[in-house]
C-alpha atoms as a PDB file:
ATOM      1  CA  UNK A   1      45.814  -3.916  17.926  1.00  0.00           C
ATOM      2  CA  UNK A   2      49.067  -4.795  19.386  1.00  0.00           C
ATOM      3  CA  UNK A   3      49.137  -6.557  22.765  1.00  0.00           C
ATOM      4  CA  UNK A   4      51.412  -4.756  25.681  1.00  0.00           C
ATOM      5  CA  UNK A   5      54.576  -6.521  26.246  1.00  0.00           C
ATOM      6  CA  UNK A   6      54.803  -9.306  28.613  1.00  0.00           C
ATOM      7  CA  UNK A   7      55.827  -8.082  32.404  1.00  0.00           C
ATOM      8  CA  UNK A   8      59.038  -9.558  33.571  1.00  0.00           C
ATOM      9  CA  UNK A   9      59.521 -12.683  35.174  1.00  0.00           C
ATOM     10  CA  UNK A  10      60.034 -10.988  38.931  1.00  0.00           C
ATOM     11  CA  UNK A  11      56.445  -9.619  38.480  1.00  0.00           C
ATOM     12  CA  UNK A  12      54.302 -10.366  40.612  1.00  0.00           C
ATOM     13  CA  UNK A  13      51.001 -12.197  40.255  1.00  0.00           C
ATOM     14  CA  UNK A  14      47.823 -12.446  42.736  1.00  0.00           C
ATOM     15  CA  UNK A  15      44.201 -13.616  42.131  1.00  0.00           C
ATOM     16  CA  UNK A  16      41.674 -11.618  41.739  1.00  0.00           C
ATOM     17  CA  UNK A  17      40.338 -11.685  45.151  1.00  0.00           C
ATOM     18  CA  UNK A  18      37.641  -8.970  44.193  1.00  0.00           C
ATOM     19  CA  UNK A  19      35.344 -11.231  41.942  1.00  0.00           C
ATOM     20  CA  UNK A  20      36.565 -14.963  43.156  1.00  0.00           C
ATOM     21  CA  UNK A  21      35.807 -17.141  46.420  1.00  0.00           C
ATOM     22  CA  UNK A  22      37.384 -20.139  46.838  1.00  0.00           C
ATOM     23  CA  UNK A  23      37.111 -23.323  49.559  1.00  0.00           C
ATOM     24  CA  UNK A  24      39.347 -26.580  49.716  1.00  0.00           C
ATOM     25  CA  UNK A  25      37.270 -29.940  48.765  1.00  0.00           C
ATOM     26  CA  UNK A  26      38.938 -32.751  49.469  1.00  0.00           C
ATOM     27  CA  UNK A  27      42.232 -31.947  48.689  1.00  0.00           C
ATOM     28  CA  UNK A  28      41.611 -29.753  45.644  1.00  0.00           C
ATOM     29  CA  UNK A  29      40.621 -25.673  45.014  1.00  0.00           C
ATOM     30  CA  UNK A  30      37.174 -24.721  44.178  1.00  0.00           C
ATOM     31  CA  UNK A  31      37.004 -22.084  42.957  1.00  0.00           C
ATOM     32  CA  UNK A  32      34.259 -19.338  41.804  1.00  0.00           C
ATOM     33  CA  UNK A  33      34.087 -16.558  39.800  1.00  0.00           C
ATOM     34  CA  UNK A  34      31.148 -14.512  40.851  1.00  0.00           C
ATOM     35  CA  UNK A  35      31.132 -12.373  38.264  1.00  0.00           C
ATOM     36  CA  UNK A  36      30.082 -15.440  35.641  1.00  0.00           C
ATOM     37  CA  UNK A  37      28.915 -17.576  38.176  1.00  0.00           C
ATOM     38  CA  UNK A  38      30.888 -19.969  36.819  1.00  0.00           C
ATOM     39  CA  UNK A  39      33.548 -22.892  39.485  1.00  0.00           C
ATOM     40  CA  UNK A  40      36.585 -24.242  38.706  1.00  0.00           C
ATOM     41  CA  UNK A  41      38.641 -26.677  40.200  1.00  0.00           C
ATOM     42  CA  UNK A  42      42.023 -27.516  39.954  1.00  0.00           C
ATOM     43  CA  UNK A  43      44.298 -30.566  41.690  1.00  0.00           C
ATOM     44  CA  UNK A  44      46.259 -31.094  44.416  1.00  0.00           C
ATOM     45  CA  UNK A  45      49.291 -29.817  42.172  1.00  0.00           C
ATOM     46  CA  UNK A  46      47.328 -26.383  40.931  1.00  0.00           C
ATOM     47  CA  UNK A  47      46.264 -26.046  44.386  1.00  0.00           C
ATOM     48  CA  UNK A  48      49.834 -25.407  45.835  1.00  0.00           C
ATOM     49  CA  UNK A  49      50.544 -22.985  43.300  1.00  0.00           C
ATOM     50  CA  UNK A  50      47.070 -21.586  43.893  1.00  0.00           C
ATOM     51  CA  UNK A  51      47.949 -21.117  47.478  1.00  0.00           C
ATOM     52  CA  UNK A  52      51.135 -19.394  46.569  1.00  0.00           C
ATOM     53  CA  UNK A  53      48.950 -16.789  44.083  1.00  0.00           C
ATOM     54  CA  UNK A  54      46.516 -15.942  47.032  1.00  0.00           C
ATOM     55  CA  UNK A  55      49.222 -13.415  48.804  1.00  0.00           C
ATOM     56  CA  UNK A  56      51.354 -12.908  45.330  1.00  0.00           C
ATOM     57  CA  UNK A  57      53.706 -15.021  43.995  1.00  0.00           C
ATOM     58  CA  UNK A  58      56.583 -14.422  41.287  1.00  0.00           C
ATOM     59  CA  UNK A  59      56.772 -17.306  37.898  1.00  0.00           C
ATOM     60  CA  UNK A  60      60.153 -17.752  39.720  1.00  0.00           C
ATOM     61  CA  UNK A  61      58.597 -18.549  43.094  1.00  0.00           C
ATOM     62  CA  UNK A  62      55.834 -20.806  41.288  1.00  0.00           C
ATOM     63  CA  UNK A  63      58.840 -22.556  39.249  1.00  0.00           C
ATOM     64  CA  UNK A  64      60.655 -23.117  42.441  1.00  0.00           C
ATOM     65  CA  UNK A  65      57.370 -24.812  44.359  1.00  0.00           C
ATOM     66  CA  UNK A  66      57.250 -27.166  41.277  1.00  0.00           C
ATOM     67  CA  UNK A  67      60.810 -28.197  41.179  1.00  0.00           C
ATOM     68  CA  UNK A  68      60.928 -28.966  44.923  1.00  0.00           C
ATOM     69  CA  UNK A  69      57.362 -30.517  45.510  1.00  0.00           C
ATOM     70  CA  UNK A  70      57.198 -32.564  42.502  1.00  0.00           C
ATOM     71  CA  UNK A  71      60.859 -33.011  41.607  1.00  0.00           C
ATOM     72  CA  UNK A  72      60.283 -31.834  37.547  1.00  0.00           C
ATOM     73  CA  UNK A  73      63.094 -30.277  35.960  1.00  0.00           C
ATOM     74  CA  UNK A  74      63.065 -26.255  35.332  1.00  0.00           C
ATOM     75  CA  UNK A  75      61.724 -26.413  31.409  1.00  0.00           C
ATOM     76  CA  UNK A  76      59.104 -28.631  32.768  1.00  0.00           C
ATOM     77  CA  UNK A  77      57.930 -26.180  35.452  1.00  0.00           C
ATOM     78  CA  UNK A  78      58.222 -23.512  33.129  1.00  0.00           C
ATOM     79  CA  UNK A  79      56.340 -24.833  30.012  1.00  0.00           C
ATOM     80  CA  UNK A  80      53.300 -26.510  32.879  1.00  0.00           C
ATOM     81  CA  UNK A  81      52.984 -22.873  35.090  1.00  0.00           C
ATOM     82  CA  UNK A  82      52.980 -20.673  31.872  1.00  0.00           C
ATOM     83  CA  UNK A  83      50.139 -22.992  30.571  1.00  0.00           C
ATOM     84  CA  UNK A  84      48.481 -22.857  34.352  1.00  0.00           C
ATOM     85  CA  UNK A  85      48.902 -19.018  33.937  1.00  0.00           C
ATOM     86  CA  UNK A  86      47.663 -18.791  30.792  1.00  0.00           C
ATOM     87  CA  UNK A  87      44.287 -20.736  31.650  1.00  0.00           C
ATOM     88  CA  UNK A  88      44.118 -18.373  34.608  1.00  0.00           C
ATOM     89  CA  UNK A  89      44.201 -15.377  32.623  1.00  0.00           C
ATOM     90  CA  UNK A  90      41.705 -16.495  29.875  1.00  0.00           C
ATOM     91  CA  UNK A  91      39.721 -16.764  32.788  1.00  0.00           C
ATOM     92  CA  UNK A  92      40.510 -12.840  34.176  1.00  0.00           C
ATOM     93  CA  UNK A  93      40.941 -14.506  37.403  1.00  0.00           C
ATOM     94  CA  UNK A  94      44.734 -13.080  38.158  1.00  0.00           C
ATOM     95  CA  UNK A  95      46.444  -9.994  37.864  1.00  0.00           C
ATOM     96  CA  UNK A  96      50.037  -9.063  37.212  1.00  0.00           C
ATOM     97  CA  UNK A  97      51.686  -6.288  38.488  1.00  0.00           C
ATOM     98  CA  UNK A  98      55.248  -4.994  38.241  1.00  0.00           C
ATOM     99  CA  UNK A  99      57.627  -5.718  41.400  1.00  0.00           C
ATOM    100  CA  UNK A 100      59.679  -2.747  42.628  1.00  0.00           C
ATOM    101  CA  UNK A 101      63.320  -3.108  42.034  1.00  0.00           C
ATOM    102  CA  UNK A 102      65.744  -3.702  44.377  1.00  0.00           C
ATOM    103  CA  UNK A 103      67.349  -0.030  45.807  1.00  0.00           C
ATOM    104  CA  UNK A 104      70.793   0.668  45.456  1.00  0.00           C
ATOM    105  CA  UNK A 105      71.043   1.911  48.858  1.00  0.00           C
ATOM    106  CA  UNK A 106      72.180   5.127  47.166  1.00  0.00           C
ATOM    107  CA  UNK A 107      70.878   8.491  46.729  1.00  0.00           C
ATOM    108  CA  UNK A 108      69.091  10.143  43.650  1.00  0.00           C
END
């Protein structure tokens, strides 16, 4: 079975909010699925980007909170949140949706 084609980069990605609860513990995300009944946790680092994925947040936007908070260069950020993502999705605990384009302002 073929898998579907990944969604462009300006989609955007939220967490499951329908099967996961989450609290701060001293300075990191815990998190739980309640689904499994299974926590996670992840540090200070995968916490900001966490933050970013409760209201929906493009790879662009999560690349951008990398490069300024932790001063890595753009292949780094992109190489450490695709891994981050990936773990996430293993997990089922985000979704990614397609962003609307941009209207031209003009009519059909």
């Amino acid at each position: 079975m073929n898998e579907p084609p990944p969604l462009p980069e300006h989609a955007t990605i939220r967490l499951r909010t329908d099967r996961i609860s989450f609290v701060e513990v001293d300075g990191k995300q815990v998190i739980l699925d309640t689904r499994h009944s299974v926590y996670y946790a992840v540090n200070e680092t995968g916490g900001q980007l966490w933050l970013a994925l409760r209201t929906g947040a493009t790879e662009a936007d999560l690349r951008r909170i990398l490069m300024e908070a932790h001063g890595v260069t753009e292949e780094t950020a992109t190489l450490d949140i695709a891994a981050f993502l990936h773990q996430l999705e293993e997990h089922g605990l985000i979704v990614r949706s397609k962003a609307a384009l941009p209207s031209s302002g003009l009519p059909n």
